[in-house]
Protein backbone atom coordinates (compact mmCIF):
# COMPACT_ATOMS: atom_id res chain seq x y z
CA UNK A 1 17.61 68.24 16.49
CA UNK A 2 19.58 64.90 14.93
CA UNK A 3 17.51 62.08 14.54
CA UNK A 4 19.34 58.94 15.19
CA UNK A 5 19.06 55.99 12.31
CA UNK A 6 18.92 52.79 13.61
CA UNK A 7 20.87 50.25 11.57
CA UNK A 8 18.97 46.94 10.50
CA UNK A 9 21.40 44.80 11.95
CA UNK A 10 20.54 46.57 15.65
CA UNK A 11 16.87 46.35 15.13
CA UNK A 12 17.36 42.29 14.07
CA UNK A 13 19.19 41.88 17.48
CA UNK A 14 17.05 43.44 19.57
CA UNK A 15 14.22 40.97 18.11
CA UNK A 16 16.26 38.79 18.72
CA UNK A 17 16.70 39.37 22.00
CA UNK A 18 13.23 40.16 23.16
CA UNK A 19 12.84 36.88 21.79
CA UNK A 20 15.42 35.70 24.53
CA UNK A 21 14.11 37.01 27.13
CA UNK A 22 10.31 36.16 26.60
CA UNK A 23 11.42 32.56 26.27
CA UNK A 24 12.79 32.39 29.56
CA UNK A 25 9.52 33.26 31.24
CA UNK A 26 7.52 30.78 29.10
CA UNK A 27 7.95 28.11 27.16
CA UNK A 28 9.11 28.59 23.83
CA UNK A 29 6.34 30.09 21.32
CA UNK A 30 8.45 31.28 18.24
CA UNK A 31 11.71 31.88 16.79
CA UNK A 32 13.79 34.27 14.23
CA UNK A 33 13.47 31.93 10.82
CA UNK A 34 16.44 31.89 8.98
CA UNK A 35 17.66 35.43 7.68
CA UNK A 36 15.86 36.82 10.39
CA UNK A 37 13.32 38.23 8.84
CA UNK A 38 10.05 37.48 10.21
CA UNK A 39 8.85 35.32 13.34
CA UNK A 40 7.09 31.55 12.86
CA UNK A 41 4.90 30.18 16.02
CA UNK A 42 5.49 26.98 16.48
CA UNK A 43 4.99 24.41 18.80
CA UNK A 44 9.00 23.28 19.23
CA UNK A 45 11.77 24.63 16.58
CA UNK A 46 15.23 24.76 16.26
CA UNK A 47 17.98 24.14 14.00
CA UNK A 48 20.43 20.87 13.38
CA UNK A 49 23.52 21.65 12.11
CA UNK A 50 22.94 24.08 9.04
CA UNK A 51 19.42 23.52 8.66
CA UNK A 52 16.52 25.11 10.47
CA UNK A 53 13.42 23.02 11.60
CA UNK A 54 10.14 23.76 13.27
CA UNK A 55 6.56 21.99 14.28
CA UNK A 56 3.64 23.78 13.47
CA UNK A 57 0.45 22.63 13.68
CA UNK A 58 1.25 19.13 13.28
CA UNK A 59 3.39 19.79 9.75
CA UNK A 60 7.41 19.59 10.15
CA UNK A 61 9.28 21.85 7.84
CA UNK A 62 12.93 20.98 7.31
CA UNK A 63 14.69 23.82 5.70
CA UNK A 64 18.54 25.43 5.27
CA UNK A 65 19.18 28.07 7.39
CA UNK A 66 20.85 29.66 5.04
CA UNK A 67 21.59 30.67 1.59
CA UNK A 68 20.51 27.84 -1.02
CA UNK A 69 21.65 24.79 1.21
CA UNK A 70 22.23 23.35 4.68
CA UNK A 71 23.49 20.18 6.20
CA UNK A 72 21.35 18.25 8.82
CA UNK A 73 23.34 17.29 11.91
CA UNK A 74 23.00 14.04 13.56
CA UNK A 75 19.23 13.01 14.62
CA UNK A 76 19.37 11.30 17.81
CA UNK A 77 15.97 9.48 19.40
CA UNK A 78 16.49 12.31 22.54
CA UNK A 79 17.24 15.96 20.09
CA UNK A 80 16.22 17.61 17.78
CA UNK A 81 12.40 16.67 16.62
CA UNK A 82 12.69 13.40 17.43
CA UNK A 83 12.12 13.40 20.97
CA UNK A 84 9.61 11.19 22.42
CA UNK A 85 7.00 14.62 22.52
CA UNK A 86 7.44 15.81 18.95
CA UNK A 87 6.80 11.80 17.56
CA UNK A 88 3.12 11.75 18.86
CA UNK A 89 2.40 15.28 17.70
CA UNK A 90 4.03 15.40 13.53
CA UNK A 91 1.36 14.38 11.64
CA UNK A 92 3.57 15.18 8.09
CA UNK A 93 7.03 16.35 7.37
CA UNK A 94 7.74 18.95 4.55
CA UNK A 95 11.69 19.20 3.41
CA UNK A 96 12.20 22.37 1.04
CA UNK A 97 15.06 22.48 -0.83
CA UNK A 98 18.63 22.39 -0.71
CA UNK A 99 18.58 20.15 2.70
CA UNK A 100 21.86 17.71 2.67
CA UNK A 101 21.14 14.39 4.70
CA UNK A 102 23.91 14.00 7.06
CA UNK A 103 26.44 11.09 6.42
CA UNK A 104 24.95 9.12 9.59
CA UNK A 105 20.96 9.85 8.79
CA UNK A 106 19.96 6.98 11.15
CA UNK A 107 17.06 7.87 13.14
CA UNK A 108 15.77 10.57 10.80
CA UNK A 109 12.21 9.71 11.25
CA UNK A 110 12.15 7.28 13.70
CA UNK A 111 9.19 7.10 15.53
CA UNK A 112 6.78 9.20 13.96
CA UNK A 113 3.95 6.93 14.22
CA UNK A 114 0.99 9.63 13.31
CA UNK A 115 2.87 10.92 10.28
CA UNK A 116 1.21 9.94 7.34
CA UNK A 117 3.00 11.54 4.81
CA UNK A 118 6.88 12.72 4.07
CA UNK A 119 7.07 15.37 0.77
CA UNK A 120 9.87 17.15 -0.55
CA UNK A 121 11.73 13.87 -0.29
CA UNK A 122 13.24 14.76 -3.81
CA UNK A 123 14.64 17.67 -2.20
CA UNK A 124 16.57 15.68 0.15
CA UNK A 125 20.55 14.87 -0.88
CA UNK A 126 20.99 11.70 0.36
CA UNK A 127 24.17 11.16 -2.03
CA UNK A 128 27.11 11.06 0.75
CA UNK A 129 24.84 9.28 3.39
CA UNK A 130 26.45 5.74 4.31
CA UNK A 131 24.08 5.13 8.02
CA UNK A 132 20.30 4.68 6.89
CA UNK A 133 19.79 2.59 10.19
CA UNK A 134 16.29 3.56 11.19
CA UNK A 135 15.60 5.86 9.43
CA UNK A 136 11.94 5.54 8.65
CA UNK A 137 11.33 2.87 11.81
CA UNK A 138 8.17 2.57 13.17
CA UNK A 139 6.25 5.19 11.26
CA UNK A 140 3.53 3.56 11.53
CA UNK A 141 0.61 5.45 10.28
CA UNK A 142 2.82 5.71 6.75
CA UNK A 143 1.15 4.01 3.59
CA UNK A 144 3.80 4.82 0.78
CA UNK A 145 7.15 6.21 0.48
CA UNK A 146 8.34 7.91 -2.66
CA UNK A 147 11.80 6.94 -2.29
CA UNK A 148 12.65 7.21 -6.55
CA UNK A 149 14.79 10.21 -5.94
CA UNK A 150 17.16 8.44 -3.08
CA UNK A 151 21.32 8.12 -3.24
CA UNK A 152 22.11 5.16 -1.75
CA UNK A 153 25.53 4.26 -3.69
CA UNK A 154 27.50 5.62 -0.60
CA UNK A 155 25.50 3.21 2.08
CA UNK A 156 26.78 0.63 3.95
CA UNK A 157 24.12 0.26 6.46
CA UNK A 158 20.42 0.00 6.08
CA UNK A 159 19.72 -2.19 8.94
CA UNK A 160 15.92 -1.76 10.88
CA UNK A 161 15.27 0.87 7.90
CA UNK A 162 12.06 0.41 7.80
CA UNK A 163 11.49 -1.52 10.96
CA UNK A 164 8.17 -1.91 12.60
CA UNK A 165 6.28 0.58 9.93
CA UNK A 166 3.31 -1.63 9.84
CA UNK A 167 1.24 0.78 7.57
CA UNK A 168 3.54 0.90 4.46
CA UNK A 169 1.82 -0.62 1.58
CA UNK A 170 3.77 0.98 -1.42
CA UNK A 171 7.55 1.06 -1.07
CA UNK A 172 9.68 1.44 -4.14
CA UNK A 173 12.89 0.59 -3.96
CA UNK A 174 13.90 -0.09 -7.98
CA UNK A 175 16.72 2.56 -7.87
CA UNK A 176 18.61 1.88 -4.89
CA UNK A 177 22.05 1.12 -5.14
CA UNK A 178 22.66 -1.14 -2.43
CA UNK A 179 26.58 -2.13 -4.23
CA UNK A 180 28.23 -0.90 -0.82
CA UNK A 181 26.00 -2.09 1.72
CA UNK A 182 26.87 -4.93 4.03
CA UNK A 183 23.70 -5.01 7.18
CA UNK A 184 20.21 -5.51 6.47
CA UNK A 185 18.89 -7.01 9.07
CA UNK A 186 15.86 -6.33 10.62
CA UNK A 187 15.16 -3.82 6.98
CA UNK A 188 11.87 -5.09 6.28
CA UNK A 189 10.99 -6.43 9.94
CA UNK A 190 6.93 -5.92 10.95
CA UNK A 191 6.32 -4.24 7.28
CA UNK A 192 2.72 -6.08 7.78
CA UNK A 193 1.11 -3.40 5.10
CA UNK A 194 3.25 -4.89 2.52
CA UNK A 195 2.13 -6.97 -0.31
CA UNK A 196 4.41 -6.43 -3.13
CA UNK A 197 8.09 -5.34 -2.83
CA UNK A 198 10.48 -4.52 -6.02
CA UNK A 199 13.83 -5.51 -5.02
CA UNK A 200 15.56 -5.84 -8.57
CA UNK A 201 18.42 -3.10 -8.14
CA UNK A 202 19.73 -4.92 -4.68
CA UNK A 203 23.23 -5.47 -4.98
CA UNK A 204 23.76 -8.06 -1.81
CA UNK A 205 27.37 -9.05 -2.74
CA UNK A 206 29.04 -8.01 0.09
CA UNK A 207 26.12 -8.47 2.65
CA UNK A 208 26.79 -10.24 5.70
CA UNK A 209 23.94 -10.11 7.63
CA UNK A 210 19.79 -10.17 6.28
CA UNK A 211 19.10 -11.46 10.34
CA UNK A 212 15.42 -11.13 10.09
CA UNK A 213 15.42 -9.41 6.93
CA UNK A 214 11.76 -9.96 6.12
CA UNK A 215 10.29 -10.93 9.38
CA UNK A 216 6.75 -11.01 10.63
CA UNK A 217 5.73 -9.07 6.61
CA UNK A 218 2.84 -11.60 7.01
CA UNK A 219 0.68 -9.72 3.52
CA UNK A 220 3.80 -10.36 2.00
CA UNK A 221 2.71 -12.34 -1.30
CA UNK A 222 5.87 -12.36 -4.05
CA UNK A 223 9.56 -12.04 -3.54
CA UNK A 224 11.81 -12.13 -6.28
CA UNK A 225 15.45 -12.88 -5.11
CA UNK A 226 16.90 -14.17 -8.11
CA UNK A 227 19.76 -11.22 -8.15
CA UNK A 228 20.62 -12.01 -4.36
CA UNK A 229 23.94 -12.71 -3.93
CA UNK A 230 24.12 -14.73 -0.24
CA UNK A 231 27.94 -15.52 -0.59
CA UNK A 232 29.08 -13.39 2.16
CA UNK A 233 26.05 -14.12 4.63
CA UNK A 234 26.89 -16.30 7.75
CA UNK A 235 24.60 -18.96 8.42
CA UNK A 236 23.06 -17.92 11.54
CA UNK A 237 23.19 -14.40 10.29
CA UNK A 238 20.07 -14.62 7.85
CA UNK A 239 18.17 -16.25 11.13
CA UNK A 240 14.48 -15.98 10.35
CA UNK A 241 14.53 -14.13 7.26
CA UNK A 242 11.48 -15.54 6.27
CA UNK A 243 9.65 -16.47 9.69
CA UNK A 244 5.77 -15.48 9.38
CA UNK A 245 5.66 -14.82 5.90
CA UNK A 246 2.73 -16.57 5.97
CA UNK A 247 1.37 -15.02 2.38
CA UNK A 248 4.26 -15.24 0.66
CA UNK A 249 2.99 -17.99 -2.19
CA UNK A 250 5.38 -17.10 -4.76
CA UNK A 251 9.66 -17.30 -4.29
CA UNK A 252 12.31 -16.90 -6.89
CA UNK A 253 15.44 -17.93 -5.72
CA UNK A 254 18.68 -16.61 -7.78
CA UNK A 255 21.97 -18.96 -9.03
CA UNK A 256 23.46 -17.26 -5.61
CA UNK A 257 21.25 -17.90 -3.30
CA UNK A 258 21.92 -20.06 -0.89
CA UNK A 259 19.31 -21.27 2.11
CA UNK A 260 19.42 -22.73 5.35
CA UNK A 261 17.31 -24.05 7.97
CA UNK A 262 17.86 -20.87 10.28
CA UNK A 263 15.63 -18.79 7.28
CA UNK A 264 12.21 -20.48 9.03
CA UNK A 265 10.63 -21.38 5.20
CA UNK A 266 7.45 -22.22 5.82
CA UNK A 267 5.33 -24.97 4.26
CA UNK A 268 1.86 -24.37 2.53
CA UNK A 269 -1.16 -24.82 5.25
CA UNK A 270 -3.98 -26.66 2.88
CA UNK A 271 -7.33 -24.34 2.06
CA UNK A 272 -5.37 -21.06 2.53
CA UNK A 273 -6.36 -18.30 0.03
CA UNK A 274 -3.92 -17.08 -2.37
CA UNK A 275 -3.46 -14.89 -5.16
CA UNK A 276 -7.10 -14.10 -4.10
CA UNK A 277 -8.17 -17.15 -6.33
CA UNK A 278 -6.91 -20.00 -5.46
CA UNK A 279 -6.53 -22.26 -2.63
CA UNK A 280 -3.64 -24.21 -0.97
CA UNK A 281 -4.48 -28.16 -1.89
CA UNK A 282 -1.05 -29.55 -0.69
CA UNK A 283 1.31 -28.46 2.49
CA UNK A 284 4.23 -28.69 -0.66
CA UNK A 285 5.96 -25.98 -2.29
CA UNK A 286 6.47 -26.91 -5.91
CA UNK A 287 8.66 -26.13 -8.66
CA UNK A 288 7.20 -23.99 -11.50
CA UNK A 289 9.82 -25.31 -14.01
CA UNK A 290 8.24 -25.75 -17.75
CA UNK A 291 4.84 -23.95 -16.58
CA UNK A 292 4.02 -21.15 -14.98
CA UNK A 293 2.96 -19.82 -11.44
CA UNK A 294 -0.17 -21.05 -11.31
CA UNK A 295 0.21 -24.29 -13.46
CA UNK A 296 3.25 -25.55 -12.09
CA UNK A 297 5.04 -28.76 -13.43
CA UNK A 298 7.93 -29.22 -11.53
CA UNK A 299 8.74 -31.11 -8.70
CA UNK A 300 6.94 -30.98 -4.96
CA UNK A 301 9.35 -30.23 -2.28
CA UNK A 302 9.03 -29.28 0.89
CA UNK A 303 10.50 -25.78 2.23
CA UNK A 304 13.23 -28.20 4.11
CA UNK A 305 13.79 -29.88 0.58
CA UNK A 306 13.77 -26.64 -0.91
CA UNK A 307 16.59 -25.54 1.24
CA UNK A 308 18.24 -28.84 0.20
CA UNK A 309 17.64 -28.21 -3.50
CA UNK A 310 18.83 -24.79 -4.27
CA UNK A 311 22.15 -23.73 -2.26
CA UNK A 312 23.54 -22.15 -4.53
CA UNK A 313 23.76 -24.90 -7.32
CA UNK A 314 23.80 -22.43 -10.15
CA UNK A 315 20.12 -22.05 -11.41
CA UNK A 316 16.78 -19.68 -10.58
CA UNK A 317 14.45 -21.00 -10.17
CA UNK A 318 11.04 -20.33 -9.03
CA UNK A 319 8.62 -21.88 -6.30
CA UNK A 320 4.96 -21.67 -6.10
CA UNK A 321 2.08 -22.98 -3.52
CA UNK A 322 0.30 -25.60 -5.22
CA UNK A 323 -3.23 -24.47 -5.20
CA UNK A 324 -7.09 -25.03 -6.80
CA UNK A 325 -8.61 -22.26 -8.72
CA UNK A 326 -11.68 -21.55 -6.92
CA UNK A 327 -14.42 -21.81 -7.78
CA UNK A 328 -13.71 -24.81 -9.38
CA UNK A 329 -16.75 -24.81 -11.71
CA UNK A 330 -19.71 -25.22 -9.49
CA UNK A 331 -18.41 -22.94 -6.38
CA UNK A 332 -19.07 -19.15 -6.48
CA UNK A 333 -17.62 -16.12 -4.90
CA UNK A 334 -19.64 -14.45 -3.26
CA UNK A 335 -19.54 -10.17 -3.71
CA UNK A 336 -21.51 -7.27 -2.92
CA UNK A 337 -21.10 -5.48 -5.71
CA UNK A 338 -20.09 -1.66 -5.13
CA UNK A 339 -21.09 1.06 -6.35
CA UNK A 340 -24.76 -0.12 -6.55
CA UNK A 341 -26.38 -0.86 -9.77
CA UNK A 342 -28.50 1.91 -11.29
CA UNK A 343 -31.83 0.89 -13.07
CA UNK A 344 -32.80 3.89 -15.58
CA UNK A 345 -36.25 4.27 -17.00
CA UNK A 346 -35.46 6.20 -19.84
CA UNK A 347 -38.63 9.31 -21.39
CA UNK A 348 -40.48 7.89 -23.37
CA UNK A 349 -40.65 4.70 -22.23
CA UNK A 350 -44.15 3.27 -21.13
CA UNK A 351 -44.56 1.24 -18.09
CA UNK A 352 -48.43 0.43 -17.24
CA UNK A 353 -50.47 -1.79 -15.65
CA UNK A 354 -51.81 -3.74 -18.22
CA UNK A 355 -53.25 -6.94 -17.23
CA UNK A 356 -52.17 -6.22 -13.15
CA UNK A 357 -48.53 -5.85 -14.06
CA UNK A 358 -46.55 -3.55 -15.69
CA UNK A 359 -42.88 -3.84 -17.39
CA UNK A 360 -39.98 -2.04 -19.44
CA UNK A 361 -37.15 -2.41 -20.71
CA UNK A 362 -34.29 -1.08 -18.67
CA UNK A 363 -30.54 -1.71 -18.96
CA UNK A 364 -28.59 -2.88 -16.20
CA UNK A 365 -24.69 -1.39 -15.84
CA UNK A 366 -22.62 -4.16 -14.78
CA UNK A 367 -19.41 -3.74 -13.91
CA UNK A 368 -18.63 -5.74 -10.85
CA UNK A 369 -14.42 -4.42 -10.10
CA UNK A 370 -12.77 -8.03 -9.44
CA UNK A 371 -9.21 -7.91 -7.84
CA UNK A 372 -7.82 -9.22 -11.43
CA UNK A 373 -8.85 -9.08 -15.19
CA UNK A 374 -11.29 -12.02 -14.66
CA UNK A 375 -14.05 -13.16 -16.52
CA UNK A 376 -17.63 -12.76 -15.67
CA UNK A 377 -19.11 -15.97 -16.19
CA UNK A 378 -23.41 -15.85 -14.09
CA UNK A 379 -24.95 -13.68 -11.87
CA UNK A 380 -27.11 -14.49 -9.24
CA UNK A 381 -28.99 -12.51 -7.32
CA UNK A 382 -29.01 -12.56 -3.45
CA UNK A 383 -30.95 -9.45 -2.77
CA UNK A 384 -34.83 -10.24 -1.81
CA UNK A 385 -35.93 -6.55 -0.99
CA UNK A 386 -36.91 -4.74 -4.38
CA UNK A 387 -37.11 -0.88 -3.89
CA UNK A 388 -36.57 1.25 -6.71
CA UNK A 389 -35.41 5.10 -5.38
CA UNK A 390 -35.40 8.37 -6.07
CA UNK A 391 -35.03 11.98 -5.14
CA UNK A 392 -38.88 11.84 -5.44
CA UNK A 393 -40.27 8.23 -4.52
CA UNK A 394 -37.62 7.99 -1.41
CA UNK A 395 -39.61 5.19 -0.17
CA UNK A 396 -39.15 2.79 -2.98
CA UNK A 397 -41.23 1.82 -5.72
CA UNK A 398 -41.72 -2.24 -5.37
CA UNK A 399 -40.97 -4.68 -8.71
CA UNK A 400 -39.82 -7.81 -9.87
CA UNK A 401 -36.65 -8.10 -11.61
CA UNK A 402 -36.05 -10.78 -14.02
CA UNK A 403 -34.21 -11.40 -17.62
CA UNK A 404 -37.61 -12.24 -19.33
CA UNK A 405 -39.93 -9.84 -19.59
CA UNK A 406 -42.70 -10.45 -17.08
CA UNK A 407 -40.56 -12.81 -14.96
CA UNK A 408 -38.66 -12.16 -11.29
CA UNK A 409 -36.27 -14.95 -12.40
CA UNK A 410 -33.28 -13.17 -10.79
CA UNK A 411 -35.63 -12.35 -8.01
CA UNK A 412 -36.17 -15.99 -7.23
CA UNK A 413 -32.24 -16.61 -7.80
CA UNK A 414 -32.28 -17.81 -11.74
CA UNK A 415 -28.96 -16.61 -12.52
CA UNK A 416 -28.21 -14.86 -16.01
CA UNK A 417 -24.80 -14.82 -17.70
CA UNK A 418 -22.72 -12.64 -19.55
CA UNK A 419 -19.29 -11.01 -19.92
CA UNK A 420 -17.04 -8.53 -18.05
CA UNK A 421 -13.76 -7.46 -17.87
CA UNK A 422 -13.06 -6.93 -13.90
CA UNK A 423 -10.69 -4.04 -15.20
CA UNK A 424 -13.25 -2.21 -17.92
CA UNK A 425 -13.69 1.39 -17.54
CA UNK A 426 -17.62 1.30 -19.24
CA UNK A 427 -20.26 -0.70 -17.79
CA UNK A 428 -21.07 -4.10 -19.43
CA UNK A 429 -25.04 -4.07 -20.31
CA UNK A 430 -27.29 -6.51 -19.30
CA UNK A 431 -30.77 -6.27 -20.75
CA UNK A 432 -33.08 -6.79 -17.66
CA UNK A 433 -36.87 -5.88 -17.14
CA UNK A 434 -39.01 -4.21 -13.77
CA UNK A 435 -42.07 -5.81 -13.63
CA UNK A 436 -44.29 -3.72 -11.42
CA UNK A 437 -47.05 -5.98 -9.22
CA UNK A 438 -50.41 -5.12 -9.46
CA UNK A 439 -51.32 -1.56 -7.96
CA UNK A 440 -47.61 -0.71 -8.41
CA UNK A 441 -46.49 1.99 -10.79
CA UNK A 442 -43.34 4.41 -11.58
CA UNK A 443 -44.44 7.57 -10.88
CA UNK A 444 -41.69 9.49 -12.26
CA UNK A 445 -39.53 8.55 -15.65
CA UNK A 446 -36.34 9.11 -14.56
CA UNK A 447 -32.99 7.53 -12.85
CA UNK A 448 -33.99 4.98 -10.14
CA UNK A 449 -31.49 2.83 -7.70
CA UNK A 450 -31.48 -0.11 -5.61
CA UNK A 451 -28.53 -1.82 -3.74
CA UNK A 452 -27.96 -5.21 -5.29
CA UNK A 453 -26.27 -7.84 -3.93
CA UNK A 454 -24.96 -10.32 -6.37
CA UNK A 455 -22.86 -13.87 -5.75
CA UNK A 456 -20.89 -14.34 -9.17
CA UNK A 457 -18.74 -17.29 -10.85
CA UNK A 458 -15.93 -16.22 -12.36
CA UNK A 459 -14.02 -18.24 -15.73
CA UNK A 460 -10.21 -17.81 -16.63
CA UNK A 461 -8.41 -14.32 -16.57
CA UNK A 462 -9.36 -12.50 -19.88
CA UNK A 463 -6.39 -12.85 -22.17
């Protein structure tokens, strides 16, 4: 009797076309991966141009189908994942290696507004691309972008790139090579999540339109412009480029940079917070010239004067919201101080109840985390519930708290002063005392905590 062998490559096709024929009874469950190998479930799959691509539990994987690499066809908003289905169901994208970006990679990941998170974008060759146009629009659930890897010198378009993605809060763009592009309009447009923005590599020489460029980025708090080159920009084609940046305190303006009225500067609005700080005391921009940002000692001008003033006369310069430091010597910031402080009653310590009271020495970690390196100047305490905790005494031991031994001077708001560093890794110590009432006692010498609300003054930045 012969016993037939049945080649590989007849086995792979008859996968394949069980495969076939199951999917036209249902809806599509799985597919051959590339090499046809093994089967993947997935929700949707399929490939564009040489590159394979499927949705799996929530995670897209962008792959070649192929050998060691594969060229993505063209992503339109109606094929391949981006369909108006797949956008509400990604939740992250993963792009192995050897994936080519096509030349026109507009649309990419448009739309994905429950992705939070793009990897393997190092493995993405982006070097003959030259059509960015949305193609990381409205992701909105997207807080960062590692874009460090990215080949833009072939780009000529990068217009609504990052349109509407609200969420984006880190976005570095320090090695782009923008030398070829000529739209950006509508690039930065809704990024409401961004406060900073590194735009030093921009080449803008032969730019012609910025319509909109930075509209509506309303946390937007710095731009530095000083290498924008506006010489090939129409008037009414940078249109708003700065309507409802209403954070933006701080503008450098380069020896080719040239405004207009159609940008939509705005002016300062008195008492709004700045550089967390300090607070708008004039509606004029001013000059930094021979100081610095927040010292200024140039001349006030107003965002129209501004626009007057630098057209392209030749300098950089740089223009800051005049403000007041708060507080201002006798007004304090007030901050609940997280974590919570912990009070530890070290062995060997005694606490009694001599004389109806009882006290010890305990140390008092203070390390309030400021936005900048500030100085800690008093403390006050706003707390008036004392309960000291523990694993054992979960209902709070009662006590006074005070400086002096004996004394509940922060307990009746006496404030007491020392230093901090906002940024300090260790815990600034602050000798304090718990003064137990009468009938009150520690039951347990150990680690004890209480939630402490504190309303601090703060002095210069530490140098």
């Amino acid at each position: 009797m012969k016993i037939h062998v049945i080649s590989r490559r007849i086995v792979q096709m008859l996968l394949l076309l069980s495969v076939l024929i199951v999917g036209s009874m249902t809806p599509a469950i799985s597919m051959i991966v590339p090499n046809w190998q093994t089967v993947v479930h997935a929700d949707d799959n399929g490939t564009s141009g040489t590159c394979y691509w499927d949705i799996t539990n929530g995670v897209l994987t962008i792959q070649p189908t192929n050998g060691e690499s594969g060229t993505l066809g063209v992503i339109t908003t109606t094929s391949e994942w981006d369909t108006v289905a797949n956008r509400t169901t990604i939740t992250s994208v993963e792009i192995k290696p050897g994936v080519i970006a096509n030349t026109n990679s507009s649309n990419m990941f448009y739309g994905l507004e429950n992705c939070t998170e793009i990897n393997g974008l190092k493995n993405l060759n982006t070097s003959s691309v030259t059509n960015m146009s949305y193609m990381f629009a409205s992701c909105n659930a997207l807080q960062s972008l590692d874009l460090d890897d990215f080949k833009t010198n072939s780009v000529t378009t990068m217009v609504y790139m990052f349109y509407l993605s609200r969420g984006l809060e880190q976005l570095d763009l320090s090695s782009f090579d923008t030398s070829r592009v000529t739209l950006m309009s509508y690039m930065f447009y809704n990024c409401r999540g961004l406060k900073q923005l590194n735009l030093s590599s921009f080449n803008t020489s032969i730019v012609t339109s910025m319509y909109q460029m930075f509209n509506n980025c309303d946390q937007l708090q710095e731009l530095d412009l000083s290498n924008f080159d506006m010489s090939q920009v129409g008037s009414t084609l940078e249109t708003y480029m700065f309507h409802n940046c209403t954070s933006m305190w701080k503008l450098t303006l380069g020896n080719k940079f040239s405004l207009t009225t159609w940008m939509a500067l705005s002016n300062p609005v008195e008492d709004t917070l700045f550089d967390s700080f300090y607070e708008v005391n004039s509606t004029k921009w001013r000059l930094v010239g021979s100081g610095d940002a927040h010292h200024p000692q140039g001349a006030e001008l107003t965002a129209a004067e501004i626009i007057t003033q630098h057209n392209g006369q030749g300098t950089t310069d740089t223009y800051v919201w005049q403000g007041t430091r708060i507080p201002d010597g006798q007004t304090n910031v007030d901050y609940t101080i997280d974590p919570s402080y912990t009070i530890t009653i070290p062995e060997g310590i005694t606490i009694s109840n001599s004389n109806g009271k009882g006290s010890g020495d305990v140390e008092l970690g203070a390390y309030p985390k400021l936005p900048y390196n500030e100085r800690l100047i008093t403390i006050r305490v706003t707390s008036v519930a004392w309960k000291l905790t523990n694993d054992h005494d979960t209902t709070g031991v009662a006590y006074l708290f005070g400086t002096n031994e004996g004394d509940n001077d922060l307990s009746t708001g006496t404030p007491f002063t020392f230093e901090a560093n906002g940024e300090k890794a260790t815990p600034t110590v602050q000798t304090v005392y718990a003064t137990l009432p009468s009938g009150s006692e520690f039951k347990y010498a150990e680690t004890y905590t209480d939630t402490v609300n504190y309303t601090i003054s703060t002095g210069e930045p530490v140098a």
